[in-house]
Protein backbone atom coordinates (compact mmCIF):
# COMPACT_ATOMS: atom_id res chain seq x y z
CA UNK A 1 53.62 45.00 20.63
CA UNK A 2 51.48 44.05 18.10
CA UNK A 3 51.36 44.66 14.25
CA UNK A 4 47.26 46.21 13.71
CA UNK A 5 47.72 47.03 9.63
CA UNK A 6 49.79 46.11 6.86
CA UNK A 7 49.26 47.60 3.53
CA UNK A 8 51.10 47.04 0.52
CA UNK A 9 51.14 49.00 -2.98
CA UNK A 10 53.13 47.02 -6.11
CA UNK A 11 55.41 45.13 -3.57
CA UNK A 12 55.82 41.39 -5.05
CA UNK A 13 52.39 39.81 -6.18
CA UNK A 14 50.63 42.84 -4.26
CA UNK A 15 49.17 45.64 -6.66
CA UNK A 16 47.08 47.42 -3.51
CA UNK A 17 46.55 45.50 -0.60
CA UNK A 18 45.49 45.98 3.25
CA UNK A 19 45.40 43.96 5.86
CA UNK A 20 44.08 44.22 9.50
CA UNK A 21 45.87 41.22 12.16
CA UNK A 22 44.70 39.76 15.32
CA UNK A 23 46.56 40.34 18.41
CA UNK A 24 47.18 36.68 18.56
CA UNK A 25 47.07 34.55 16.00
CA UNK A 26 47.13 35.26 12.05
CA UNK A 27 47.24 32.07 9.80
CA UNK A 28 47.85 32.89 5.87
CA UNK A 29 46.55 30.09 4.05
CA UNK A 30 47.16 29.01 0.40
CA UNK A 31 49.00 27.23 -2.09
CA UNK A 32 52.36 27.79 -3.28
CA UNK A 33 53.76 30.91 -5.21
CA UNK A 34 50.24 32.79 -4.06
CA UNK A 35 52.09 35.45 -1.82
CA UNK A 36 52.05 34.30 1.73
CA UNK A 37 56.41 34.51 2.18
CA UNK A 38 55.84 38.05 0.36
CA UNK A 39 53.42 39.64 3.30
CA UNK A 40 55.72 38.40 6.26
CA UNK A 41 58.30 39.56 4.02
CA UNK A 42 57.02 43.06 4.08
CA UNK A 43 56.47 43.29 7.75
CA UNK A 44 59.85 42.10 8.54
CA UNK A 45 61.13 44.74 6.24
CA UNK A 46 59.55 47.22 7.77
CA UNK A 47 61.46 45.99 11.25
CA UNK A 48 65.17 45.70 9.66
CA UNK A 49 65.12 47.79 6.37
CA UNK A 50 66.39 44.77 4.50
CA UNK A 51 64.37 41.69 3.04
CA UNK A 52 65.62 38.02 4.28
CA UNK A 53 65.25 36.63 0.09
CA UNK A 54 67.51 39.60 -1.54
CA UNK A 55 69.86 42.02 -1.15
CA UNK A 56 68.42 43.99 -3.94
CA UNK A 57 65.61 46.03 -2.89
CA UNK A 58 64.53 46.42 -6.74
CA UNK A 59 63.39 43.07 -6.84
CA UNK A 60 60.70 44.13 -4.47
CA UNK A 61 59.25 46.43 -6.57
CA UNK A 62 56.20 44.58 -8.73
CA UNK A 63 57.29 43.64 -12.23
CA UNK A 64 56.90 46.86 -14.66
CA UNK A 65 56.52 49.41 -12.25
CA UNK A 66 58.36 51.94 -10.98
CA UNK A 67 57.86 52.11 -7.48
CA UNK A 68 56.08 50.45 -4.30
CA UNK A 69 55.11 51.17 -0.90
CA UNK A 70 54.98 49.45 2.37
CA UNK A 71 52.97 50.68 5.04
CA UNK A 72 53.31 48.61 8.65
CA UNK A 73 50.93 50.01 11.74
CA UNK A 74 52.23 48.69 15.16
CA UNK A 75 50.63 49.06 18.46
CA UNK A 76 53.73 49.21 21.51
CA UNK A 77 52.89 50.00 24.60
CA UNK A 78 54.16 53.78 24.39
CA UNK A 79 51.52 54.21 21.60
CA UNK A 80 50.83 53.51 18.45
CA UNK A 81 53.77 53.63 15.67
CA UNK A 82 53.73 53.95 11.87
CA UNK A 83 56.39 52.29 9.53
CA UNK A 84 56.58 53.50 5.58
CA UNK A 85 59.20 52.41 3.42
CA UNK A 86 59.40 54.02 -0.60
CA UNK A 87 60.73 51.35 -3.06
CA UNK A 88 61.61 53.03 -6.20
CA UNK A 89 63.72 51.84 -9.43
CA UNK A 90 65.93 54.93 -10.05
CA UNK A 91 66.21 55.90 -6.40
CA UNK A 92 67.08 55.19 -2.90
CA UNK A 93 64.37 53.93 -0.78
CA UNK A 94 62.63 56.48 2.05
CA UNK A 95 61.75 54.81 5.28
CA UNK A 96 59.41 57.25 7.62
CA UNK A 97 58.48 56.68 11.27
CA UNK A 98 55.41 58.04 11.93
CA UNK A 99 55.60 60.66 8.86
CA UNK A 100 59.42 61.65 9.88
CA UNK A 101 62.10 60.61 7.40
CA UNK A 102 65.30 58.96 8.75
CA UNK A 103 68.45 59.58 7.65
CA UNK A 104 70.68 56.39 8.10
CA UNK A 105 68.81 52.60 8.27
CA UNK A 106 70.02 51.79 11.98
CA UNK A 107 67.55 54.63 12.99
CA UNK A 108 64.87 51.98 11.77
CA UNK A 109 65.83 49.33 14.34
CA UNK A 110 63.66 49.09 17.71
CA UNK A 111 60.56 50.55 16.47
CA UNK A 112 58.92 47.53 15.57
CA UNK A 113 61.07 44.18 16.55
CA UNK A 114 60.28 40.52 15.24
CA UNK A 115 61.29 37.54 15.47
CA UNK A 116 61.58 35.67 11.79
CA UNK A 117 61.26 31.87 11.29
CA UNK A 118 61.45 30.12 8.73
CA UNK A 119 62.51 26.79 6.94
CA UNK A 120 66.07 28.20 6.55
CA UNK A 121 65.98 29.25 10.12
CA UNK A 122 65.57 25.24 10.47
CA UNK A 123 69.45 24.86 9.23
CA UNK A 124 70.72 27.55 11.67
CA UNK A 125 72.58 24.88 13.99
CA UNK A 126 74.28 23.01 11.18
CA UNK A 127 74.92 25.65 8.88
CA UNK A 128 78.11 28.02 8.90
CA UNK A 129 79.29 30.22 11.82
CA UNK A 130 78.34 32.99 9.54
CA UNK A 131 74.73 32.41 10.11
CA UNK A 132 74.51 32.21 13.44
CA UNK A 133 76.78 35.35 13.73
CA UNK A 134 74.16 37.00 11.60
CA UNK A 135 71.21 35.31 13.63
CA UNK A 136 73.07 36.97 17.14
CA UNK A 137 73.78 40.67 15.14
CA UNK A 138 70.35 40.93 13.98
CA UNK A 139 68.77 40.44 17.47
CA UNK A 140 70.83 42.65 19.29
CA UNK A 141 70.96 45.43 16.55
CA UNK A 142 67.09 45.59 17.45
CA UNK A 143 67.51 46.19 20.86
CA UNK A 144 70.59 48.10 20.34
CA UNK A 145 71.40 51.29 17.76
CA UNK A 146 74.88 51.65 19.20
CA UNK A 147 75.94 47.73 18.75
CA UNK A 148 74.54 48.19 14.57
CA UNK A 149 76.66 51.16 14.53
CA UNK A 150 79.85 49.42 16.19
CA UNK A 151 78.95 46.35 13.51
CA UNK A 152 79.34 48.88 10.32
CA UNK A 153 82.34 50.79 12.10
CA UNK A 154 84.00 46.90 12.16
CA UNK A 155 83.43 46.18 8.65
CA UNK A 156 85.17 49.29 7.69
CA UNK A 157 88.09 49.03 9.62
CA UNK A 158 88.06 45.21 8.85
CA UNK A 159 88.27 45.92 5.43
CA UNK A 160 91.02 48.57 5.46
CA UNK A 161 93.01 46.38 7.43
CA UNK A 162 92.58 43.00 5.26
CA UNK A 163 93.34 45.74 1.77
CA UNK A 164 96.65 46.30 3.69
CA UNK A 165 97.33 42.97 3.78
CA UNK A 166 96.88 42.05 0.23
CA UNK A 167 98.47 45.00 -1.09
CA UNK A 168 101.50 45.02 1.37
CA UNK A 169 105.32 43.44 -0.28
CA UNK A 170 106.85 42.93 2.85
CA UNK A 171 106.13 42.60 6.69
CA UNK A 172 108.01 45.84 7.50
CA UNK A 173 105.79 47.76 5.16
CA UNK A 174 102.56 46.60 6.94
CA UNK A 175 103.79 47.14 10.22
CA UNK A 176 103.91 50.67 9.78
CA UNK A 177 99.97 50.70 8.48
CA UNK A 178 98.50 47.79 10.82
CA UNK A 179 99.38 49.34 13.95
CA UNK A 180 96.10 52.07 13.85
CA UNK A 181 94.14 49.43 12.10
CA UNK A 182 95.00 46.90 14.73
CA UNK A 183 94.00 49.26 17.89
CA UNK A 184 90.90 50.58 16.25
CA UNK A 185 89.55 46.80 15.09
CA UNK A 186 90.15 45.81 18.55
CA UNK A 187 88.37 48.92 20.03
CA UNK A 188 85.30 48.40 18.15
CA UNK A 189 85.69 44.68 18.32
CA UNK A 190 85.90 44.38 21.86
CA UNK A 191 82.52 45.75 22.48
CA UNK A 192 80.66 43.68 19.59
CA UNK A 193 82.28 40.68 21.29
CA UNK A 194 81.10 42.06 25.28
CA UNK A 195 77.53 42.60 23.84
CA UNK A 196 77.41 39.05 22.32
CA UNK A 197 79.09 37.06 25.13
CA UNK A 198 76.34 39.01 27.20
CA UNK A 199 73.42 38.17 24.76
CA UNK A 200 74.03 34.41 24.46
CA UNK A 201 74.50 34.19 28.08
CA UNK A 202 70.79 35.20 28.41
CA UNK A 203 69.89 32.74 25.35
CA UNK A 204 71.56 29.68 26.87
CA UNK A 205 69.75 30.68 30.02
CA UNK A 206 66.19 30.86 28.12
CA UNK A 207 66.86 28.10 25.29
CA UNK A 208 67.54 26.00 27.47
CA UNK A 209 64.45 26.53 29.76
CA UNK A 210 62.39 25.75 26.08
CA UNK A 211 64.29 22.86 25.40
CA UNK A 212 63.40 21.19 27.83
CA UNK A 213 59.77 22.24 27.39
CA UNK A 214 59.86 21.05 23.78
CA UNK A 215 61.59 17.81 24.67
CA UNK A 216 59.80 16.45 27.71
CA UNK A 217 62.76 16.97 29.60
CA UNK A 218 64.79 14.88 27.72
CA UNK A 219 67.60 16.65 26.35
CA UNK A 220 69.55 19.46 27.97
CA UNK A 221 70.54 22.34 25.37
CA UNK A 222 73.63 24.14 26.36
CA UNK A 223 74.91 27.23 24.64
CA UNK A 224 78.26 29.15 24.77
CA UNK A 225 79.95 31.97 23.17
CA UNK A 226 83.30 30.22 21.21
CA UNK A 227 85.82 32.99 20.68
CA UNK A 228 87.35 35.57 22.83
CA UNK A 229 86.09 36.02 26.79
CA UNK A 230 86.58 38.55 29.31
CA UNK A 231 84.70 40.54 32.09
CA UNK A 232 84.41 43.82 30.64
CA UNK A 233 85.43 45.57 27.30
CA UNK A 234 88.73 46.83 28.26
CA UNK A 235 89.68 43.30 29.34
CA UNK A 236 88.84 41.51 25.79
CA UNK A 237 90.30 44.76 24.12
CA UNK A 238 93.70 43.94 25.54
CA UNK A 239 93.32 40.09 24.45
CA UNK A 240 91.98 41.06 21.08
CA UNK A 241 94.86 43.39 20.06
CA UNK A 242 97.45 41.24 21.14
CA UNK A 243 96.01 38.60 19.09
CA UNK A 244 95.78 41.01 16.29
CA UNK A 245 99.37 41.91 16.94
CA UNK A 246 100.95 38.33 17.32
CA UNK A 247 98.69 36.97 14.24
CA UNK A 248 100.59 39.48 11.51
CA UNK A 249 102.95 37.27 9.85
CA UNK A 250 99.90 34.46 9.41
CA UNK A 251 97.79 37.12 8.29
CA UNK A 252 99.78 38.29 5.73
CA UNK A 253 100.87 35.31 3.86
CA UNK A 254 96.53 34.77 4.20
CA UNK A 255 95.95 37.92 2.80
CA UNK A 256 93.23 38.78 5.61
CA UNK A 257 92.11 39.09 9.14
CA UNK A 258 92.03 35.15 10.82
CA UNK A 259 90.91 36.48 14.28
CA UNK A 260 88.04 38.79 15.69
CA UNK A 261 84.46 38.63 15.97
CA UNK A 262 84.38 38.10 12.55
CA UNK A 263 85.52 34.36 13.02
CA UNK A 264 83.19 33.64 16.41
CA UNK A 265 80.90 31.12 16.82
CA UNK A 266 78.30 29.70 19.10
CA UNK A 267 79.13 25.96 20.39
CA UNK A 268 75.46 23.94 20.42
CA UNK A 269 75.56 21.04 23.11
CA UNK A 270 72.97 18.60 23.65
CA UNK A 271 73.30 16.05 26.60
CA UNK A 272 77.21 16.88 26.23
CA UNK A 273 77.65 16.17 22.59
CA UNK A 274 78.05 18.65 19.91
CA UNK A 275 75.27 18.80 17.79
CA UNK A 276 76.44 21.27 15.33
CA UNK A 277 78.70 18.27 13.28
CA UNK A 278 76.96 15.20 15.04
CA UNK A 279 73.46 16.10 16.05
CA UNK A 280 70.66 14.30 14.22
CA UNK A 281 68.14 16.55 11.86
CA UNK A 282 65.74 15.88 14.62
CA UNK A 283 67.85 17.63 17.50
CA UNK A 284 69.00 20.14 15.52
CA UNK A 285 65.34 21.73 14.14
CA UNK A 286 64.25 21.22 17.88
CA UNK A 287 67.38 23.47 18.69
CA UNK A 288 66.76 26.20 16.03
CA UNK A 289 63.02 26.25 17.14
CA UNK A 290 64.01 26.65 20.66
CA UNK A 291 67.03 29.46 19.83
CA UNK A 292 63.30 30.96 17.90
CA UNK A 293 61.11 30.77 20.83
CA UNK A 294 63.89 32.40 23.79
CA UNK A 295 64.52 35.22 21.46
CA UNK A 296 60.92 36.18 21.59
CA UNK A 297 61.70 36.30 25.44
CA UNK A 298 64.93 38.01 25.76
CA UNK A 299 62.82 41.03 23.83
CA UNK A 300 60.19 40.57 26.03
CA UNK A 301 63.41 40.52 29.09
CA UNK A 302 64.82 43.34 27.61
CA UNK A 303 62.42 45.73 26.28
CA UNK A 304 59.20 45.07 27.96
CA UNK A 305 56.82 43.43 25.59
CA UNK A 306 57.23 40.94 22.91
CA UNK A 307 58.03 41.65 19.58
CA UNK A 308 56.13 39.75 16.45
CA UNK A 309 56.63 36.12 15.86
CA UNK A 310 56.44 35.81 12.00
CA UNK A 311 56.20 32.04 10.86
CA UNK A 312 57.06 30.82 7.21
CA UNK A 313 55.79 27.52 6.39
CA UNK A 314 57.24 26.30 9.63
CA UNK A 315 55.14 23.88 10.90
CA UNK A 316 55.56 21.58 7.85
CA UNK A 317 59.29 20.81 8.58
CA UNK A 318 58.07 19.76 12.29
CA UNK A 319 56.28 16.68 13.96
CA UNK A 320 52.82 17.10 15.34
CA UNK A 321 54.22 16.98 18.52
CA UNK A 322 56.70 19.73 18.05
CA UNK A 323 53.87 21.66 16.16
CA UNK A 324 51.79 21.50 18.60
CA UNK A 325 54.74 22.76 21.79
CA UNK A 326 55.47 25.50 19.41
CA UNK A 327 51.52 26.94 19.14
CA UNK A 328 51.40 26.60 23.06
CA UNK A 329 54.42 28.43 23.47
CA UNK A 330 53.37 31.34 21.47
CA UNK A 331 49.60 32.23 22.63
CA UNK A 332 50.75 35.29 24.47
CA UNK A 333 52.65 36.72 21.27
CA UNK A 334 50.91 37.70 18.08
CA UNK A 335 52.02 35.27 15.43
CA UNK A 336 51.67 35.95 11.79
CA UNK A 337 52.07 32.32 10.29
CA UNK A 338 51.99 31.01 6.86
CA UNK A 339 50.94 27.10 5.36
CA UNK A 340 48.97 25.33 2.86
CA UNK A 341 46.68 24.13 5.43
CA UNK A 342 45.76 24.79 9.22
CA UNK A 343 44.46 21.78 11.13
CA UNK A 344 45.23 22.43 14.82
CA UNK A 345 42.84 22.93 17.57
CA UNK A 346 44.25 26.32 18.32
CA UNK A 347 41.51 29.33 18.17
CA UNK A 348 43.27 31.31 15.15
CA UNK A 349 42.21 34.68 12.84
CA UNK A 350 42.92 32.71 8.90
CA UNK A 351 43.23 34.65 5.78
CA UNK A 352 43.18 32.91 2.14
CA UNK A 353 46.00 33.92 -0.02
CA UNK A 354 45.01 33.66 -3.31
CA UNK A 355 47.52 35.35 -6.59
CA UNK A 356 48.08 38.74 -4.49
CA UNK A 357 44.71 38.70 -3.21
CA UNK A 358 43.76 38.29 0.39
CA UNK A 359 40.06 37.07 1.99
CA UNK A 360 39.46 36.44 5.55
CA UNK A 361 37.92 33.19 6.48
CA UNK A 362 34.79 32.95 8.05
């Protein structure tokens, strides 16, 4: 899979812009605040529907106009496929694959997949459980339209089920409500939880293989799924809505849900030692990098062919070293990578990014 055209009409710091990639490796050079974060930006949106900066799709649209346009052009191995996305002030956005509007945004997910990286992505290990929730959903919501659909079905129930909770006066009152919410959480949880126990089996398998690559053998990365286990769905629904049953009374002096997927976690190990709380900054960018790189080859596991590898201003948080592990690991995957500079021996397709403006380098 490889992304062949991007063009871009009053999105950011881009008025009308096109761009053509290599199948390997694109470098966007420049300085800062020229527009290099805003063209990954727009090819990752194209992948998810959502930008990784806002929430607000508005604040994609170039200052004082109206409306803007992305257009991505991918190359998969089924043929070629066409990405547009409509950004306008006044109205929802339109997202067509290849010239057919969709209706709902999980519809967007598999046609073009990438992998996103950037500085941020650097705090993944240390950071909350939230983001490396996010960091599992997003992944398998690519590869999966069903698991995005069980994630929004969740949230609803979730939500009815903590609004009981805050609204109810006594315990006999929400007992007569939490019962359905209670067996339909845990039917819908059960198989977000099966999927991800699944997933990061695969990643610990992969990660670790990079790790080690990465490390010169050194340090042995270890991941596992922290929250509920079973062998199949029915097995963790039965756990799950007992827990849901037995945690009522806790719940309700909380106000809200304290078990489900919602409260999982991955546990990070390096060399046997938890590197989430005591993990220098060293081990723990070398860990995000390597969760980075064995995504890129559970797609290429799962779906046939690697998705894109999009890079922002990565290779400034690493060492040389590291920098140089991660650029070998990648030369079979296009990469579309952004820095102020380029200096590695690696053969590499460079554009100059320059106030919405792009040149390719000679």
């Amino acid at each position: 899979m490889i992304i062949k055209n991007l063009q871009l009409h009053n999105f950011r710091n881009y008025k009308n812009q096109s761009i053509n990639f290599d199948k390997n490796l694109n470098v966007l050079i420049g300085q800062n605040a020229q527009g290099k974060t805003n063209l990954i930006e727009a090819v990752n949106f194209c992948c998810i529907g959502k930008s990784h900066r806002t929430s607000k799709d508005k604040e994609l649209i170039t200052f004082g106009q109206e409306q803007a346009k992305i257009k991505v052009t991918a190359q998969k191995k089924v043929g070629d496929k066409t990405v547009e996305i409509y950004l306008s002030k006044n109205d929802k956005k339109v997202i067509r694959i290849n010239n057919l509007s969709i209706l709902k945004i999980g519809e967007l997910f598999g046609h073009i997949n990438s992998v996103f990286f950037s500085p941020e992505d650097l705090k993944l290990v240390k950071e909350s459980p939230a983001d490396r929730r996010r960091f599992i959903d997003i992944d398998i919501s690519q590869m999966s339209k069903l698991y995005f659909y069980n994630l929004l079905r969740y949230e609803k129930v979730l939500a009815q089920r903590n609004k009981l909770l805050k609204n109810s006066f006594d315990s006999n009152q929400a007992m007569r409500g939490l019962d359905v919410w209670n067996e339909q959480l845990a039917q819908v949880g059960a198989k977000i939880i099966f999927e991800r126990i699944k997933f990061v089996e695969h990643l610990n398998t992969l990660a670790h293989k990079v790790h080690l690559f990465i490390t010169d053998n050194q340090e042995e990365l270890t991941l596992t799924y922290t929250g509920l286990q079973g062998e199949s769905v029915d097995a963790i629904y039965r756990k799950l809505f007992e827990n849901l049953q037995q945690s009522i009374d806790k719940d309700l002096s909380l106000g809200y849900t304290s078990v489900g997927p919602h409260r999982d976690d991955i546990k990070i190990v390096i060399n046997g030692i938890d590197i989430r709380n005591y993990g220098s900054q060293g081990q723990q960018r070398t860990t995000a990098l390597s969760l980075k790189l064995a995504e890129l080859e559970i797609f290429k596991d799962e779906i046939g062919e690697y998705p894109i590898l999009l890079l922002d201003d990565v290779l400034s948080e690493l060492d040389d070293k590291r920098c140089q592990k991660l650029l070998e690991s990648v030369q079979n995957v296009q990469t579309i990578l952004t820095g102020t500079s380029f200096d590695y021996d690696f053969p590499a397709t460079k554009f100059m990014i320059k106030q919405g403006n792009i040149t390719k380098i000679q």
